[in-house]
PDB file of N, CA and C in Angstrom:
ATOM      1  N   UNK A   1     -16.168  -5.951  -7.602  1.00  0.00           N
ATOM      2  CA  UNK A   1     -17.144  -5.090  -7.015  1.00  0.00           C
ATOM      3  C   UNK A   1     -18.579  -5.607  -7.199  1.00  0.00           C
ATOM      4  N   UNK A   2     -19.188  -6.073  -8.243  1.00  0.00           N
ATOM      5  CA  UNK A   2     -20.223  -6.790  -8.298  1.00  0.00           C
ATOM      6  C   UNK A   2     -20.563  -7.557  -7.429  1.00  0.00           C
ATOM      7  N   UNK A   3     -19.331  -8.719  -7.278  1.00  0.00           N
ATOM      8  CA  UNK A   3     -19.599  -9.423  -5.982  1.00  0.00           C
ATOM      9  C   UNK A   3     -20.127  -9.145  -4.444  1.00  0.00           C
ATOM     10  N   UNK A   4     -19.571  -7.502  -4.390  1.00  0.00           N
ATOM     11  CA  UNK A   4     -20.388  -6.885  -2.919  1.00  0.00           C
ATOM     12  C   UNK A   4     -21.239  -6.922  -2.957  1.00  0.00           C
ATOM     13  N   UNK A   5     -21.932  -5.955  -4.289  1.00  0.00           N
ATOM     14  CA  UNK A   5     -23.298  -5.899  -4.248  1.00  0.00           C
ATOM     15  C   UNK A   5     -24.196  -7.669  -4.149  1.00  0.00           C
ATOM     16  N   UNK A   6     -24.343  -8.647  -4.770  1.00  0.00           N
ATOM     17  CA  UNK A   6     -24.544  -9.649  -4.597  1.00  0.00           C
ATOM     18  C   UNK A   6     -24.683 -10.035  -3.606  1.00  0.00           C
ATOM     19  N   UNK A   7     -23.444 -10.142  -2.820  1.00  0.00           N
ATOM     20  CA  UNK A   7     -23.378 -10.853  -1.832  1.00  0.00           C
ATOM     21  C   UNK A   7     -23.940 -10.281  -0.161  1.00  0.00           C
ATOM     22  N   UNK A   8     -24.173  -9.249  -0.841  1.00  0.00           N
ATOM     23  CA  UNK A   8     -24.497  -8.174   0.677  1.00  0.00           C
ATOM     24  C   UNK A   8     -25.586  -7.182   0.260  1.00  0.00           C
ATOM     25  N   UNK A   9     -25.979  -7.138  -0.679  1.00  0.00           N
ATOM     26  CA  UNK A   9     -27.490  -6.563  -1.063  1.00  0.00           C
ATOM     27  C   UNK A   9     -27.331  -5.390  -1.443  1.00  0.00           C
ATOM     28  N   UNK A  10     -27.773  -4.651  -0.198  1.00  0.00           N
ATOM     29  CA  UNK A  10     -28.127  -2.916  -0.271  1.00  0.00           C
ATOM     30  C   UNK A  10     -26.947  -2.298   0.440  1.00  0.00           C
ATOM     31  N   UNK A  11     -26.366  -3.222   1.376  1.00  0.00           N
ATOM     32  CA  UNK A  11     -24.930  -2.943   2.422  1.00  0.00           C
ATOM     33  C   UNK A  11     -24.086  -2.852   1.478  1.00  0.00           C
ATOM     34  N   UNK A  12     -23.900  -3.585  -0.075  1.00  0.00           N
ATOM     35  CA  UNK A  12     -23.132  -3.871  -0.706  1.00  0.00           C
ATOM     36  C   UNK A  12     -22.440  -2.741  -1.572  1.00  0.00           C
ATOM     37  N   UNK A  13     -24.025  -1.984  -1.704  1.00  0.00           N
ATOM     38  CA  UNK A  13     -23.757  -0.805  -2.358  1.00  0.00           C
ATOM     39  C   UNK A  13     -23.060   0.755  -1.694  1.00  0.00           C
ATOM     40  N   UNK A  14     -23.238  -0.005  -0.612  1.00  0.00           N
ATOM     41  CA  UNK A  14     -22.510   1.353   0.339  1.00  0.00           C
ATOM     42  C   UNK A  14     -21.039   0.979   0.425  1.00  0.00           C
ATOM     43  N   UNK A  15     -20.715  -0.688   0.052  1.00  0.00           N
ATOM     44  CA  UNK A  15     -18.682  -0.861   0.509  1.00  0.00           C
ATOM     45  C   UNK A  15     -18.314  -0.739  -0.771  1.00  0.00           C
ATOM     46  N   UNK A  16     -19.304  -0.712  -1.993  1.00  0.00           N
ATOM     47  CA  UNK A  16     -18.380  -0.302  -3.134  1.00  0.00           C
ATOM     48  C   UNK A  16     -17.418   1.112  -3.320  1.00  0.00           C
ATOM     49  N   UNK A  17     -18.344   1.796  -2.987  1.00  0.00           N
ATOM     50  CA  UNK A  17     -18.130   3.572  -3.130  1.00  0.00           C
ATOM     51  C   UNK A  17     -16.752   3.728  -1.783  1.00  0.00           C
ATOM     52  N   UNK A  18     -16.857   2.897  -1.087  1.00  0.00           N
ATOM     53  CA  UNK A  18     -16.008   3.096   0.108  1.00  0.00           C
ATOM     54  C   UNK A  18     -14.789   2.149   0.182  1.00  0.00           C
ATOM     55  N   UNK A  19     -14.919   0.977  -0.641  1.00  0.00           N
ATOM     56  CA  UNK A  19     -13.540   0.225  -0.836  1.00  0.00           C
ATOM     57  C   UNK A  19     -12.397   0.657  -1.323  1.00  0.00           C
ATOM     58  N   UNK A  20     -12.697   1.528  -2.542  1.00  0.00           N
ATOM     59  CA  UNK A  20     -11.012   2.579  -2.743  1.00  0.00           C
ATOM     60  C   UNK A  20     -11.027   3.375  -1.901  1.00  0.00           C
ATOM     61  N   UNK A  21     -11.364   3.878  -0.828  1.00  0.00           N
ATOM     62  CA  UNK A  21     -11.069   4.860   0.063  1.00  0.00           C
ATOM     63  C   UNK A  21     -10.273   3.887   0.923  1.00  0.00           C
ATOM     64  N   UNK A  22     -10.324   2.720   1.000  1.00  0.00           N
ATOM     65  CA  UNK A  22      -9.684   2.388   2.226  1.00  0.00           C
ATOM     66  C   UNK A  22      -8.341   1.823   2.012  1.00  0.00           C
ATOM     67  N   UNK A  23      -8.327   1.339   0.315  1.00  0.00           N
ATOM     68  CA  UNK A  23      -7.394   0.531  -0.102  1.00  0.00           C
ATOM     69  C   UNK A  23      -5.698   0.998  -0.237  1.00  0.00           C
ATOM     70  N   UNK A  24      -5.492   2.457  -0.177  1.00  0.00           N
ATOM     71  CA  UNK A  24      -4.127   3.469  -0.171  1.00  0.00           C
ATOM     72  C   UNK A  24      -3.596   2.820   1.239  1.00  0.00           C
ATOM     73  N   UNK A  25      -4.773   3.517   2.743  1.00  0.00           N
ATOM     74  CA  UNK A  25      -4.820   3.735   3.868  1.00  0.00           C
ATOM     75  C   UNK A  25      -4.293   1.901   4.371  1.00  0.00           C
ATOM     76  N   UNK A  26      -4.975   0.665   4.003  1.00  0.00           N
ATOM     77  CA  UNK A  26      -4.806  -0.386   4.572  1.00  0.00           C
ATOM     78  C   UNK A  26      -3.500  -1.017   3.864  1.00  0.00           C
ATOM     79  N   UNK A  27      -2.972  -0.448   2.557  1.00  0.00           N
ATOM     80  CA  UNK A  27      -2.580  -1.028   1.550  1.00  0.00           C
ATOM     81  C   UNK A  27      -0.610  -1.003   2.659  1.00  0.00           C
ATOM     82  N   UNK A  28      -0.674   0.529   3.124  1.00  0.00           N
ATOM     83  CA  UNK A  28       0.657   0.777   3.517  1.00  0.00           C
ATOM     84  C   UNK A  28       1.152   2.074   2.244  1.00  0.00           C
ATOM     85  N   UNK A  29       0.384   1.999   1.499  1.00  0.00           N
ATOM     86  CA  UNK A  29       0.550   3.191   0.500  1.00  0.00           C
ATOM     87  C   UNK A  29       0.694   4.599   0.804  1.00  0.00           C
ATOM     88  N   UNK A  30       0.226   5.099   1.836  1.00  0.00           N
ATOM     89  CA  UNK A  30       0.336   6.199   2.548  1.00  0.00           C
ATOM     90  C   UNK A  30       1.246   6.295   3.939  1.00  0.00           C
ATOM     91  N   UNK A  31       1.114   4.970   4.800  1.00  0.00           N
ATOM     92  CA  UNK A  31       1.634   5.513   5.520  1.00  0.00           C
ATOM     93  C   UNK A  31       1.687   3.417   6.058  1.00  0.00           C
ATOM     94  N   UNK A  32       2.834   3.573   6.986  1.00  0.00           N
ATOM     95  CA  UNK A  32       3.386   2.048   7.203  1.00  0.00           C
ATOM     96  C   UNK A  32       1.890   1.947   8.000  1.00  0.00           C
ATOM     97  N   UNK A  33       1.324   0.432   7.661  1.00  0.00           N
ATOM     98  CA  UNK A  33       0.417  -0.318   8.613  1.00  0.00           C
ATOM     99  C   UNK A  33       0.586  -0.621  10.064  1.00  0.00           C
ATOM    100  N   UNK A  34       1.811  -0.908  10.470  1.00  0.00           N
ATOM    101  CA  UNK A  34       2.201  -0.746  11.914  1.00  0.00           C
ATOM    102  C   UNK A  34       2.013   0.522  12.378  1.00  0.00           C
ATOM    103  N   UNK A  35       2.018   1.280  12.180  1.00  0.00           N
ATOM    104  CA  UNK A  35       1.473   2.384  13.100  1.00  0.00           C
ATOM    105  C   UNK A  35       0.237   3.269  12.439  1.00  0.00           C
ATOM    106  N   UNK A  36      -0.262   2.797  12.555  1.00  0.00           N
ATOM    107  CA  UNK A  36      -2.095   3.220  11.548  1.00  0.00           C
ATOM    108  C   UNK A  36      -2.763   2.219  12.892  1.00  0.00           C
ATOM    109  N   UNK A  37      -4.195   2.968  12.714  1.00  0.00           N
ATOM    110  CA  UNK A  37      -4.908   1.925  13.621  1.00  0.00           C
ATOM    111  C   UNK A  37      -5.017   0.851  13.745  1.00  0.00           C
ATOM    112  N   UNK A  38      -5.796  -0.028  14.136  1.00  0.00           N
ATOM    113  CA  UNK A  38      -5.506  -1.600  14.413  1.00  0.00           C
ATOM    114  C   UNK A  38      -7.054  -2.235  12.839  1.00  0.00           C
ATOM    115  N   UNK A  39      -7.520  -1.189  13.090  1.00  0.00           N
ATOM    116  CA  UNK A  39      -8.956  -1.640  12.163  1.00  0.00           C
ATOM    117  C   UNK A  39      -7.969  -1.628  10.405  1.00  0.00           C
ATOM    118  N   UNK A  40      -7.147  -1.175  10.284  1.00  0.00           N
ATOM    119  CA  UNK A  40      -6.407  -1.394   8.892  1.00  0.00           C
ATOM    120  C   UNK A  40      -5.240  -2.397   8.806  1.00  0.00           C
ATOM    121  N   UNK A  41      -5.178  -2.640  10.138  1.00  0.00           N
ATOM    122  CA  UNK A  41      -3.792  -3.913   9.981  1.00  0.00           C
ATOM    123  C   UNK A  41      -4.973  -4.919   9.869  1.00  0.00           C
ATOM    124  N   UNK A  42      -6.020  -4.907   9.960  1.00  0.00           N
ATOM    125  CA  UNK A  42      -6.995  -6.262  10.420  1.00  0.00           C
ATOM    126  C   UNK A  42      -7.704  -6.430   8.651  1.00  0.00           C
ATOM    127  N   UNK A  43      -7.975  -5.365   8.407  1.00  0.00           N
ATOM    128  CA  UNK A  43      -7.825  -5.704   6.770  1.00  0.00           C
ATOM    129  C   UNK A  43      -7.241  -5.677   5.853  1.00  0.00           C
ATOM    130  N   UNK A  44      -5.617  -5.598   6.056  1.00  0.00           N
ATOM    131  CA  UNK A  44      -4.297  -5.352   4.813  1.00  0.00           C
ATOM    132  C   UNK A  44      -4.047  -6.646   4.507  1.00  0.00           C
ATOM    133  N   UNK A  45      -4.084  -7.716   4.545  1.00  0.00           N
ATOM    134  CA  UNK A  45      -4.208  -9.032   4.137  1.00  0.00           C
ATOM    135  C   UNK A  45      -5.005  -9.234   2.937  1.00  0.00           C
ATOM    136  N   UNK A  46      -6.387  -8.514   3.140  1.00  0.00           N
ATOM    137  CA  UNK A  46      -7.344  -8.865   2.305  1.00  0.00           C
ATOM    138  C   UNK A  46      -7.363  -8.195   0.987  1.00  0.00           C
ATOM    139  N   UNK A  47      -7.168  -7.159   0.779  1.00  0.00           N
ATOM    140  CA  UNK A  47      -6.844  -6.191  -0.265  1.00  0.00           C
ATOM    141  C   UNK A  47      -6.002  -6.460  -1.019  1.00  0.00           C
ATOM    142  N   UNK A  48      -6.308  -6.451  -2.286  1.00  0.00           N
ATOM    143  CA  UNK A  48      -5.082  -6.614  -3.099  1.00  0.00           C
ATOM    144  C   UNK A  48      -4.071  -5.557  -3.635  1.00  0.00           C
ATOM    145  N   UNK A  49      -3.809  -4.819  -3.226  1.00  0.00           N
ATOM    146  CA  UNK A  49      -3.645  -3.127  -3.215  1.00  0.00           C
ATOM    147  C   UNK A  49      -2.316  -3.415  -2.321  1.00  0.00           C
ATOM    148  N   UNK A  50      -2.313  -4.491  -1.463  1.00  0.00           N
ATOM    149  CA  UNK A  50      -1.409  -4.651  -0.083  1.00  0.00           C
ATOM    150  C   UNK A  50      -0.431  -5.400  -1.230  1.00  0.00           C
ATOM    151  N   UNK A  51      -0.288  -6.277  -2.026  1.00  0.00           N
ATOM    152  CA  UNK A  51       0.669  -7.268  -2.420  1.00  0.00           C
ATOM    153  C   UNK A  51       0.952  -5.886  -3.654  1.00  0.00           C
ATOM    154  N   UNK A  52       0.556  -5.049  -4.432  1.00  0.00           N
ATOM    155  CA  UNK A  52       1.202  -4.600  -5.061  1.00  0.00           C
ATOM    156  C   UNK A  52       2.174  -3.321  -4.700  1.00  0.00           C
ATOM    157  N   UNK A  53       1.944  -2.677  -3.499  1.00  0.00           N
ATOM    158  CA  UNK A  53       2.555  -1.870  -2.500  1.00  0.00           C
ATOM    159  C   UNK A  53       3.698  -2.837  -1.828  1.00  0.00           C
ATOM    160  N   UNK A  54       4.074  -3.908  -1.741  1.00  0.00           N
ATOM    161  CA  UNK A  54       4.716  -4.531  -1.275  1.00  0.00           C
ATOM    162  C   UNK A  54       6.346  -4.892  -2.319  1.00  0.00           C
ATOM    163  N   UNK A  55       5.487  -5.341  -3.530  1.00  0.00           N
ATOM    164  CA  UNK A  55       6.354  -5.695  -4.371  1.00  0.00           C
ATOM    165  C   UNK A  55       6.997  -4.142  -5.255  1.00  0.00           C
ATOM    166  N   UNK A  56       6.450  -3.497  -4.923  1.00  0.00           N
ATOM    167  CA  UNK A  56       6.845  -2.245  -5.348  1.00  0.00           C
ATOM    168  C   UNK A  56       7.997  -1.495  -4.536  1.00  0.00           C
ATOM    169  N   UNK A  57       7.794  -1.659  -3.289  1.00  0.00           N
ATOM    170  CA  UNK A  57       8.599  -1.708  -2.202  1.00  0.00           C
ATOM    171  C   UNK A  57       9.729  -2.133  -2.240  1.00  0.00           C
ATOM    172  N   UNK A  58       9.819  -3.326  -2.726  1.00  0.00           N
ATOM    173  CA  UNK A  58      10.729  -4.702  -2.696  1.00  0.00           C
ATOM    174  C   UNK A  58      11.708  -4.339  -4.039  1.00  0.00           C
ATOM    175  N   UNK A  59      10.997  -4.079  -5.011  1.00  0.00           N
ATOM    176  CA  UNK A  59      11.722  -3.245  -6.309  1.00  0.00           C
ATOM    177  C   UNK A  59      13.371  -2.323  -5.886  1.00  0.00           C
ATOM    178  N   UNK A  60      11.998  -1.567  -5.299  1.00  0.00           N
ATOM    179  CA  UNK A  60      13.109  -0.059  -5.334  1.00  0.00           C
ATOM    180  C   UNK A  60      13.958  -0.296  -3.882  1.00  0.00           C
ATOM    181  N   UNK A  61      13.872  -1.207  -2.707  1.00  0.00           N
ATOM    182  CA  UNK A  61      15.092  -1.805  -2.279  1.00  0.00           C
ATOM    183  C   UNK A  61      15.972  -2.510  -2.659  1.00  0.00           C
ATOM    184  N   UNK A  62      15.522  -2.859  -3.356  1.00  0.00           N
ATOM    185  CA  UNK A  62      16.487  -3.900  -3.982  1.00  0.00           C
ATOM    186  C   UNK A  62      17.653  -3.111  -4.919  1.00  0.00           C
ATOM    187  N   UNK A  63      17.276  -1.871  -5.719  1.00  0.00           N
ATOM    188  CA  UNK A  63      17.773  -0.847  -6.344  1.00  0.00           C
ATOM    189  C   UNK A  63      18.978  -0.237  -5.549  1.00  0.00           C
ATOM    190  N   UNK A  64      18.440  -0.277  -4.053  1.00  0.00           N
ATOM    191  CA  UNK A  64      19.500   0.275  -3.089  1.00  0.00           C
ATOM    192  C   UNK A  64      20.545  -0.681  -2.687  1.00  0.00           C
ATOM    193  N   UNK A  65      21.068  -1.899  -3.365  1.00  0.00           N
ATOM    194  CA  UNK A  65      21.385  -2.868  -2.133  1.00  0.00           C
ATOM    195  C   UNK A  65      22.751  -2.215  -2.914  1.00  0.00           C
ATOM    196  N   UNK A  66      22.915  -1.872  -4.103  1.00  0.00           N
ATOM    197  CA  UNK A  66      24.442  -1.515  -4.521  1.00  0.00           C
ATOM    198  C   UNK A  66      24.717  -0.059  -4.098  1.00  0.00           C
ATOM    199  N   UNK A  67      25.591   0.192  -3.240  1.00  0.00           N
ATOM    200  CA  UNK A  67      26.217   1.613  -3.268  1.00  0.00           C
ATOM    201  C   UNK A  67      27.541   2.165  -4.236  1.00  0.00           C
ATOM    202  N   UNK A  68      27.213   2.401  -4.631  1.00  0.00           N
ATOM    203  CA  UNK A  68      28.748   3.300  -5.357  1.00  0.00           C
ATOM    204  C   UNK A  68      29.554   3.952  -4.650  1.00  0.00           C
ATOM    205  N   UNK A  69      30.353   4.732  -4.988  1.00  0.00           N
ATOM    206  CA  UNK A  69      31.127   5.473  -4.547  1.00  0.00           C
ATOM    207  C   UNK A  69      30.659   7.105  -4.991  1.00  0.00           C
ATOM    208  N   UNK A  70      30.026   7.378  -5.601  1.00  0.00           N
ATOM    209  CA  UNK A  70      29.799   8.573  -6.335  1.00  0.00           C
ATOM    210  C   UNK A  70      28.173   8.651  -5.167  1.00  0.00           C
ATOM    211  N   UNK A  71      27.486   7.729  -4.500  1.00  0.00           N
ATOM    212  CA  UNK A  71      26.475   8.070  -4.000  1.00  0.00           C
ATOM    213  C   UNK A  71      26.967   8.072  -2.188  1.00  0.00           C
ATOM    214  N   UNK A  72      28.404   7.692  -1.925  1.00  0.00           N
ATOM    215  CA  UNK A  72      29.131   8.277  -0.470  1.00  0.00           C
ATOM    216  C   UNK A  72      29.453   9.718  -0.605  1.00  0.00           C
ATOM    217  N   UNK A  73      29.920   9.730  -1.515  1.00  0.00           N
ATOM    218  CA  UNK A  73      30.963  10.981  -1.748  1.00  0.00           C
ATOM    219  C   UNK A  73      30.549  11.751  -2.781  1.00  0.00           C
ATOM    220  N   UNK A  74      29.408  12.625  -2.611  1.00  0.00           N
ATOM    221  CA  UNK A  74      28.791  13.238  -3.716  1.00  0.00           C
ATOM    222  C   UNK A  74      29.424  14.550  -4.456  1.00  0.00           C
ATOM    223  N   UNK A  75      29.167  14.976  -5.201  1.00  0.00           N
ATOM    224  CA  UNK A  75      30.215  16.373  -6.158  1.00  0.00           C
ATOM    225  C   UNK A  75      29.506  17.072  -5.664  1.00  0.00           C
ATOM    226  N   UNK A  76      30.880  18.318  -5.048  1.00  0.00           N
ATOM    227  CA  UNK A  76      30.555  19.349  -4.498  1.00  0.00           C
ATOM    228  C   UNK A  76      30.382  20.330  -5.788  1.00  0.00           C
ATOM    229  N   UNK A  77      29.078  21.209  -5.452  1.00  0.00           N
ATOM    230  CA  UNK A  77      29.222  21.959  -6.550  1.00  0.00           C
ATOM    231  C   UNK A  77      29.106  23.690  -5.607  1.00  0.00           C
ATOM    232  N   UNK A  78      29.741  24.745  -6.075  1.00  0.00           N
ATOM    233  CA  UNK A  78      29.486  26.158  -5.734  1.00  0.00           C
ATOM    234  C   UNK A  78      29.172  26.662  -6.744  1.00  0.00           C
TER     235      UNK A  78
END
């Protein structure tokens, strides 16, 4: 965050306060990037918010690749 300010002055101080607002929204954290506007697929690359939403992703599929038998055929309970 320092680096904004630096590198962009007085502009810099306005993308600090506004960079976690965008980082959920571009990340895929809220909602898939393919169907979100085009102005957040154009910055989900850049964020690093995007590679840990990803691998997090990748986790808990991977969790799914085994099915049991107890998660086809679940216990009926009354």
């Amino acid at each position: 965050m320092p680096w904004l300010n630096a590198q962009f002055g007085p502009a810099g101080r306005i993308l600090v306060p506004a960079l976690p607002m965008l980082r959920p929204t571009s990340a895929g954290g809220t909602c898939p990037v393919r169907t979100g506007p085009g102005f957040f697929a154009a910055i989900h690359p850049y964020l690093p918010m995007s590679y840990l939403v990803a691998v997090l992703t990748s986790l808990t599929a991977r969790g799914w690749e085994v099915v049991r038998m107890k998660d086809l055929h679940p216990e009926l309970r009354l």
